[in-house]
Protein backbone atom coordinates (compact mmCIF):
# COMPACT_ATOMS: atom_id res chain seq x y z
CA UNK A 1 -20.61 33.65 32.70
CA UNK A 2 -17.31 32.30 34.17
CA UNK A 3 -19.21 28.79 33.64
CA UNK A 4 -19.78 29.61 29.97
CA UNK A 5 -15.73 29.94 30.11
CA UNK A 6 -14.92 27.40 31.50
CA UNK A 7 -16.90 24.91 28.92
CA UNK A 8 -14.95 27.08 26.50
CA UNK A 9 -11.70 26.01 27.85
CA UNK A 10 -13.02 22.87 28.01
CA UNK A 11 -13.96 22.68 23.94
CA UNK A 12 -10.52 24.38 23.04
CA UNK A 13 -8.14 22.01 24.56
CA UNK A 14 -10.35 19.11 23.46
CA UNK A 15 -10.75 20.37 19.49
CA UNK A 16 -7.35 22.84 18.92
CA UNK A 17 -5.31 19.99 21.57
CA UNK A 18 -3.71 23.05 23.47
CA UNK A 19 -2.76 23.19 27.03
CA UNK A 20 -3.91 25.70 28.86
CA UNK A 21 -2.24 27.62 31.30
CA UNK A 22 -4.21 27.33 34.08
CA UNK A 23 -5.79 23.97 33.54
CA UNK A 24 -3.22 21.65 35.26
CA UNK A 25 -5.36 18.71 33.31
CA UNK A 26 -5.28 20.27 29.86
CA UNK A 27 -1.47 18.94 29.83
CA UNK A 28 -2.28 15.39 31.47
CA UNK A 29 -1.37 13.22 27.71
CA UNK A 30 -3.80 10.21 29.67
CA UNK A 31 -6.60 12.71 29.47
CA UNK A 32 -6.05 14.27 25.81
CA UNK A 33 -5.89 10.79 24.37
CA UNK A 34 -9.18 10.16 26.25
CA UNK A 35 -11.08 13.08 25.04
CA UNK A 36 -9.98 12.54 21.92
CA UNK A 37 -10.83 9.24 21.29
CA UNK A 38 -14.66 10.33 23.18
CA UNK A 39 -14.27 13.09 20.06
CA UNK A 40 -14.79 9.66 17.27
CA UNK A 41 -17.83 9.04 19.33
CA UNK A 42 -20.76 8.63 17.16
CA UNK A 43 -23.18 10.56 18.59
CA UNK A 44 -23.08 13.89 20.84
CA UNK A 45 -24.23 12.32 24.32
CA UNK A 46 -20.53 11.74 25.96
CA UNK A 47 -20.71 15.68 26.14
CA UNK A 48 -22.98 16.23 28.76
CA UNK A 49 -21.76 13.97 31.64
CA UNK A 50 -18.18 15.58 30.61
CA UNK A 51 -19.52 18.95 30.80
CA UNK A 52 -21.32 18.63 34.13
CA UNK A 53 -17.89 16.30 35.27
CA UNK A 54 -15.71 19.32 34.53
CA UNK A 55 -17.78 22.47 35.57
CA UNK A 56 -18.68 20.60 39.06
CA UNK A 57 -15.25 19.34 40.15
CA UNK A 58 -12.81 21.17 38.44
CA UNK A 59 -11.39 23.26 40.68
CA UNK A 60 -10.66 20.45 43.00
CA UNK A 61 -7.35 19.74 44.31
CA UNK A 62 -7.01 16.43 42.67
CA UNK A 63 -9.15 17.16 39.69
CA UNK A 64 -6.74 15.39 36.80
CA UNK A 65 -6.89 12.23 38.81
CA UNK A 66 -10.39 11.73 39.18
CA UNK A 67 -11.11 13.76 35.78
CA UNK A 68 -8.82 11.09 34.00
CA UNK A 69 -10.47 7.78 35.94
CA UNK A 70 -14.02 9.06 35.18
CA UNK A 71 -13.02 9.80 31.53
CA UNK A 72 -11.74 6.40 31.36
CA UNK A 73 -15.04 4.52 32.79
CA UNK A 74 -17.53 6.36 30.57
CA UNK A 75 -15.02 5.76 27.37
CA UNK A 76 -15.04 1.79 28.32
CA UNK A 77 -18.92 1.88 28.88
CA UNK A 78 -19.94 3.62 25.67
CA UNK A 79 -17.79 2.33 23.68
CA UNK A 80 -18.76 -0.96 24.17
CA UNK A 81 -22.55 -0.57 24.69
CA UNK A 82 -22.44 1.36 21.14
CA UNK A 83 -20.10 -1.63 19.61
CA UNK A 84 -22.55 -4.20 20.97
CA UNK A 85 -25.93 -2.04 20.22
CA UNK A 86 -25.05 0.76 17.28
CA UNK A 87 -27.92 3.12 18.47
CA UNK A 88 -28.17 5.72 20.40
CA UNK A 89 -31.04 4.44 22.37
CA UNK A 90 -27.94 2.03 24.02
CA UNK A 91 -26.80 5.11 25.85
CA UNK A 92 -29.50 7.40 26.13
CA UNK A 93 -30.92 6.70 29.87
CA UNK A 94 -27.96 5.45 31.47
CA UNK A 95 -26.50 9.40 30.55
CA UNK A 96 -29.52 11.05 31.63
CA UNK A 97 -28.80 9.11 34.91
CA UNK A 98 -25.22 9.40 35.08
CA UNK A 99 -26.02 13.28 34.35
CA UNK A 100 -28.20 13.50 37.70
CA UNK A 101 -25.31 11.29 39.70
CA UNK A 102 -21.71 13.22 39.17
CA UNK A 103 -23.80 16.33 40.75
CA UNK A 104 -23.97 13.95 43.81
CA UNK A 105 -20.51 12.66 43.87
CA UNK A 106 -17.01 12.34 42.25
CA UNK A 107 -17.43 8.82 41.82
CA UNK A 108 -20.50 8.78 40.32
CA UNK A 109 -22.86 5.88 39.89
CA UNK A 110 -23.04 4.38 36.13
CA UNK A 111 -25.96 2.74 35.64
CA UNK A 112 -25.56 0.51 32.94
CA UNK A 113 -26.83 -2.87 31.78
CA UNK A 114 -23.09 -5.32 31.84
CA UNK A 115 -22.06 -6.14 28.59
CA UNK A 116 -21.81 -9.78 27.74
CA UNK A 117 -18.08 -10.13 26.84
CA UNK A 118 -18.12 -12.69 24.05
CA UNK A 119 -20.75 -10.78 22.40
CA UNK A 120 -18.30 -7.81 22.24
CA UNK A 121 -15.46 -9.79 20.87
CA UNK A 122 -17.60 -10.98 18.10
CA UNK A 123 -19.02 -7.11 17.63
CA UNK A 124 -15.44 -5.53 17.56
CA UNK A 125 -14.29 -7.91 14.52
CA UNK A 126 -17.28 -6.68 11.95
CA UNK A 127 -17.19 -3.64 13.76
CA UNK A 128 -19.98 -0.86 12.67
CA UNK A 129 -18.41 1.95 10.41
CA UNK A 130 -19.45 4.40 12.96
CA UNK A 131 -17.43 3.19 15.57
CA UNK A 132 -14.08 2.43 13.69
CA UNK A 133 -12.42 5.44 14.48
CA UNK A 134 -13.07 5.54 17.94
CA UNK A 135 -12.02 1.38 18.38
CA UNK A 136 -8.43 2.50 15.94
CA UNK A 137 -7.92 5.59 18.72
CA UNK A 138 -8.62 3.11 21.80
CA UNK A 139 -5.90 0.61 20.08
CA UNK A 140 -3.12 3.24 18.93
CA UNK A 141 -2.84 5.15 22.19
CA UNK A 142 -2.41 2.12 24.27
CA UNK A 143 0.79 2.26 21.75
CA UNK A 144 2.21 5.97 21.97
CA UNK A 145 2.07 8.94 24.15
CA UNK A 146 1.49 11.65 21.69
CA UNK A 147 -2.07 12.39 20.04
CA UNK A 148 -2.34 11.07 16.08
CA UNK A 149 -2.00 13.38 13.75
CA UNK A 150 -5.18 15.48 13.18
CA UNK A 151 -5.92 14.32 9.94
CA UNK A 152 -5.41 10.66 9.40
CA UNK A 153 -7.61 7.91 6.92
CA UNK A 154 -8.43 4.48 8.25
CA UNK A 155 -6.36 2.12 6.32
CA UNK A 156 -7.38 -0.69 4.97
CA UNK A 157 -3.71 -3.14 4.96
CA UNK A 158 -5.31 -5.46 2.68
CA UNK A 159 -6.61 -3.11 0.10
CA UNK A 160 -10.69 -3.08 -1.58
CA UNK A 161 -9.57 -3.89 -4.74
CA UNK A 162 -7.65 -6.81 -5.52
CA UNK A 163 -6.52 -8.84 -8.85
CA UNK A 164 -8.51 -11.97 -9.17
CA UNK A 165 -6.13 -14.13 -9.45
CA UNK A 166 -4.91 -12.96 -6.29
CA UNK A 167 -6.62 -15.16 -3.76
CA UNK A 168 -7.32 -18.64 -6.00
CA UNK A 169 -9.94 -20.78 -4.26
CA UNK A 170 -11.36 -17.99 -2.21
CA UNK A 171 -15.26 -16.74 -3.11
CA UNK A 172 -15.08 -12.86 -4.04
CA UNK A 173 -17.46 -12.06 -1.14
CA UNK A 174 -15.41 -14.05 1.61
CA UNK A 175 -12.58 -11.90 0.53
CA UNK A 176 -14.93 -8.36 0.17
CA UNK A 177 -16.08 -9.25 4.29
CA UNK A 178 -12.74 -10.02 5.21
CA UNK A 179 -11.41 -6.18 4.12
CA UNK A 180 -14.00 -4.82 5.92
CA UNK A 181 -12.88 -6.50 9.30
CA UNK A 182 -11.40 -4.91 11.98
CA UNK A 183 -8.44 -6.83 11.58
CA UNK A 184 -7.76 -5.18 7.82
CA UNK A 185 -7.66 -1.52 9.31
CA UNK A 186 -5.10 0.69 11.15
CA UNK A 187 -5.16 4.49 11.10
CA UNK A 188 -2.55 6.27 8.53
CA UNK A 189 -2.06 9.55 7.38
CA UNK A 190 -2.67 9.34 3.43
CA UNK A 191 -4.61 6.76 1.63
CA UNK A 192 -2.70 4.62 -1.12
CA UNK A 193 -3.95 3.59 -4.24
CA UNK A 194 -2.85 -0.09 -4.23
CA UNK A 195 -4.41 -3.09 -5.72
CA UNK A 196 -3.47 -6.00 -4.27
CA UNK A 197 -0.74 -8.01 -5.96
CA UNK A 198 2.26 -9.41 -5.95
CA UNK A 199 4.17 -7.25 -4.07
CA UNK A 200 1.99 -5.25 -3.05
CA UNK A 201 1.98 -4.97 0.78
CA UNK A 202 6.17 -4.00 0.65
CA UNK A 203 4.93 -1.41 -1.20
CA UNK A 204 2.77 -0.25 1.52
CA UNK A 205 5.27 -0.93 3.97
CA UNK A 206 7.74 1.76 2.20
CA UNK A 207 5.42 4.29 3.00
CA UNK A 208 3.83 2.47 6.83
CA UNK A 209 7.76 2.73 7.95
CA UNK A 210 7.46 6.71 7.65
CA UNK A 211 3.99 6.90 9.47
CA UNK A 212 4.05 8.96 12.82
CA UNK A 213 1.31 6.03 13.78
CA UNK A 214 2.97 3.34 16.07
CA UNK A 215 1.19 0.26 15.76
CA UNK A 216 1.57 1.10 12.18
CA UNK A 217 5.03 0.78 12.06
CA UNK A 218 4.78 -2.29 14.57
CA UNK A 219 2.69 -3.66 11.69
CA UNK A 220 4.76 -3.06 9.04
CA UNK A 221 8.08 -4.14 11.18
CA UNK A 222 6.58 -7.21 11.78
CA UNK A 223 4.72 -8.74 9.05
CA UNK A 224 6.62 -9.60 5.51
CA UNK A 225 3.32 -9.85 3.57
CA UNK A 226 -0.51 -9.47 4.64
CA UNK A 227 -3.53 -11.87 3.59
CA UNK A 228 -6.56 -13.05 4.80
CA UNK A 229 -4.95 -15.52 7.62
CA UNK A 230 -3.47 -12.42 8.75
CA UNK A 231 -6.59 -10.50 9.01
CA UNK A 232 -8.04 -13.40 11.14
CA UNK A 233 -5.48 -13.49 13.30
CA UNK A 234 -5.03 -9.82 14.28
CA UNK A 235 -9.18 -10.03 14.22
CA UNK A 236 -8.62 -12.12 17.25
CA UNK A 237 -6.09 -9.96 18.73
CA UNK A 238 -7.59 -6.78 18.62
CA UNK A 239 -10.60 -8.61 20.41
CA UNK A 240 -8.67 -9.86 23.32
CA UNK A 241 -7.11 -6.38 23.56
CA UNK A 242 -9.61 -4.14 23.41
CA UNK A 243 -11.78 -5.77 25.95
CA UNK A 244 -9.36 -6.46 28.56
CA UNK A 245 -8.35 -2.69 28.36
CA UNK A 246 -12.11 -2.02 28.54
CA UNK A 247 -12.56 -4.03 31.42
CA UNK A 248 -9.50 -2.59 33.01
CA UNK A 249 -11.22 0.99 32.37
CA UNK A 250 -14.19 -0.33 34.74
CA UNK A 251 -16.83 -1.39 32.00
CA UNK A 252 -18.07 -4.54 33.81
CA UNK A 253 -16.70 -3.47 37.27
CA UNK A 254 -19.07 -2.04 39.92
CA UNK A 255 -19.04 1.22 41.08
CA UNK A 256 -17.51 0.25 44.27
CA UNK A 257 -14.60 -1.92 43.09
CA UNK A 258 -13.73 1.43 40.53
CA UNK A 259 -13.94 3.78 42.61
CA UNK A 260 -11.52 3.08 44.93
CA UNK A 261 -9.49 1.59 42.70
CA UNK A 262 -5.61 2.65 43.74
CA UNK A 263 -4.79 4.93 40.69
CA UNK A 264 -2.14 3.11 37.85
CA UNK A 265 -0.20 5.80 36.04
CA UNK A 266 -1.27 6.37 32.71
CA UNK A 267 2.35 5.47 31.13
CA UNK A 268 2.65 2.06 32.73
CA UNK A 269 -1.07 0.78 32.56
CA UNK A 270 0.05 -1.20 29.42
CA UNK A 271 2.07 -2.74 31.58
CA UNK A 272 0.03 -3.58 34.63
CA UNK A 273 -2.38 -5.12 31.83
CA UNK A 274 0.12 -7.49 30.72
CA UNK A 275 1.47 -8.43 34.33
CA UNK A 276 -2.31 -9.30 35.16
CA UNK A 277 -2.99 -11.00 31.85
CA UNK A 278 0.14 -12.84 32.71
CA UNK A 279 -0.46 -13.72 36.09
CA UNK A 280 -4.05 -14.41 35.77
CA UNK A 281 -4.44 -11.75 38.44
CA UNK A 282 -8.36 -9.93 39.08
CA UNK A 283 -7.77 -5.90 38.41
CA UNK A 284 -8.14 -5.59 42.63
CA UNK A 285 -6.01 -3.38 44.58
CA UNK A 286 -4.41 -6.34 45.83
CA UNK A 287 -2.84 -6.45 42.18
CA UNK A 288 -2.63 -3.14 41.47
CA UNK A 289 -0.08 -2.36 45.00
CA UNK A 290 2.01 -5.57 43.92
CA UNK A 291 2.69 -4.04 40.15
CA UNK A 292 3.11 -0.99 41.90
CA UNK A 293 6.22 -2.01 44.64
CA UNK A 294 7.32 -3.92 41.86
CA UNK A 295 8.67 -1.22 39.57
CA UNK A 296 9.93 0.84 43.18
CA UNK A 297 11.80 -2.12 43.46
CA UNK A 298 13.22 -2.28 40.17
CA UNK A 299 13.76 1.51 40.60
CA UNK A 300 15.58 1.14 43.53
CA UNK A 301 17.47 -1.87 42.52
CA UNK A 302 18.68 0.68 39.68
């Protein structure tokens, strides 16, 4: 019975996004974001390493810490593998084993075939409907430390219908495959009803400027009109991004470099991203000490 609660506690903070009082976790803003990204998952088999996760270790002292980093690594893995192979035979036994090892140990063992990287990139851009939502949650909340809004459409910036004239010298089907592209989509709270025209993307951007979305607004701040170049461009982007923040999640990593892994606070691990993307630094704990005395420097410098 009190496990049967606790999976209920589980299940409410996860669909209603309440803290509990109790559940020192259920107000972590790393781990909401998480779940409810794992919620856009398009099948039901992230549940059952979760559940076992949860009912085995949480009453442990440092429970939100490891809760969060296994979260994280079982995000980056099935997100990708179900990018890369849109079945749910490309999760199936690795679960079923991953099931049988958090019962052994916090730190479980995820045994998973590595993703080939370039293959992913490719994947993400003409990404399958069924993972769209879950690839526009992993992008916004690297961007904002609130949950979306519970009801939100994904947005297509260049919109399916489009005057002909619009795009002169472009085939009708190179511009259909284009809108479908990951680049072309961003999560917003209402759908417009906008052809494309002259003019048409400042009048998206009157109503993009009121979104409660971040990398909306970022969007709509930063581009004065939206095409097919565009689309490209942020295809590429979005590709870079996503898999380096996969990676840094543990997707390709073994189970010995990630589990020991010295802990990055969720609010600054855009940051430590950048600094290694910057630096051309491995994610090692080498790096992750030298981001970390640099902002106690800057703190103390303050």
């Amino acid at each position: 019975m009190d496990d049967l609660k606790a999976i209920l506690n589980l299940w409410v903070v996860t669909n209603n996004r309440v803290g509990l009082e109790d559940e020192e976790w259920s107000n972590d803003i790393g781990i909401l974001k998480t779940l409810d990204t794992l919620a856009s998952y398009p099948n039901e088999f992230w549940k059952y390493p979760v559940v076992i996760y949860y009912l085995k270790y949480r009453e442990d002292m440092d429970f939100s810490s490891k809760f969060s980093t296994f979260l994280h690594r079982l995000l980056a893995i099935l997100s990708a593998r179900y990018i890369v192979t849109p079945t749910i035979n490309a999760v199936k036994s690795g679960i079923l084993n991953l099931n049988a090892e958090i019962i052994k140990s916090d730190s479980p063992k995820f045994e998973f075939n590595p993703i080939d990287e370039l293959e992913l990139k490719q994947k993400i851009k003409t990404a399958h409907k069924n993972t769209v939502r879950m690839i526009l949650k992993e992008l916004a909340y690297q961007h904002q430390d609130r949950l979306l809004p519970e009801k939100w459409e994904i947005e297509h910036i260049l919109p399916q219908k489009w005057q002909d004239t619009y795009f002169p010298g472009v085939g009708a089907n190179e511009v259909r495959e284009l809108v479908e592209h990951i680049g072309n989509k961003i999560p917003f709270e209402k759908k417009l009803n906008i052809t494309a025209s002259n003019g048409y993307f400042q009048k998206k951007r009157n109503s993009y400027d009121k979104s409660e979305v971040e990398i909306l607004r970022t969007l709509s701040e930063g581009n004065s009109d939206w095409g097919l170049d565009e689309i490209r461009e942020r295809d590429l982007r979005i590709a870079d991004e996503l898999v380096d923040l996969l990676n840094g999640w543990g997707l390709n990593g073994t189970d010995e470099q990630y589990n020991h892994l010295t802990p990055i606070p969720e609010e600054r691990f855009n940051d430590y991203q950048a600094f290694v993307t910057m630096f051309k630094l491995p994610d090692d704990n080498d790096s992750r000490e030298q981001f970390l005395q640099m902002g106690q420097q800057g703190q103390s410098g303050n």
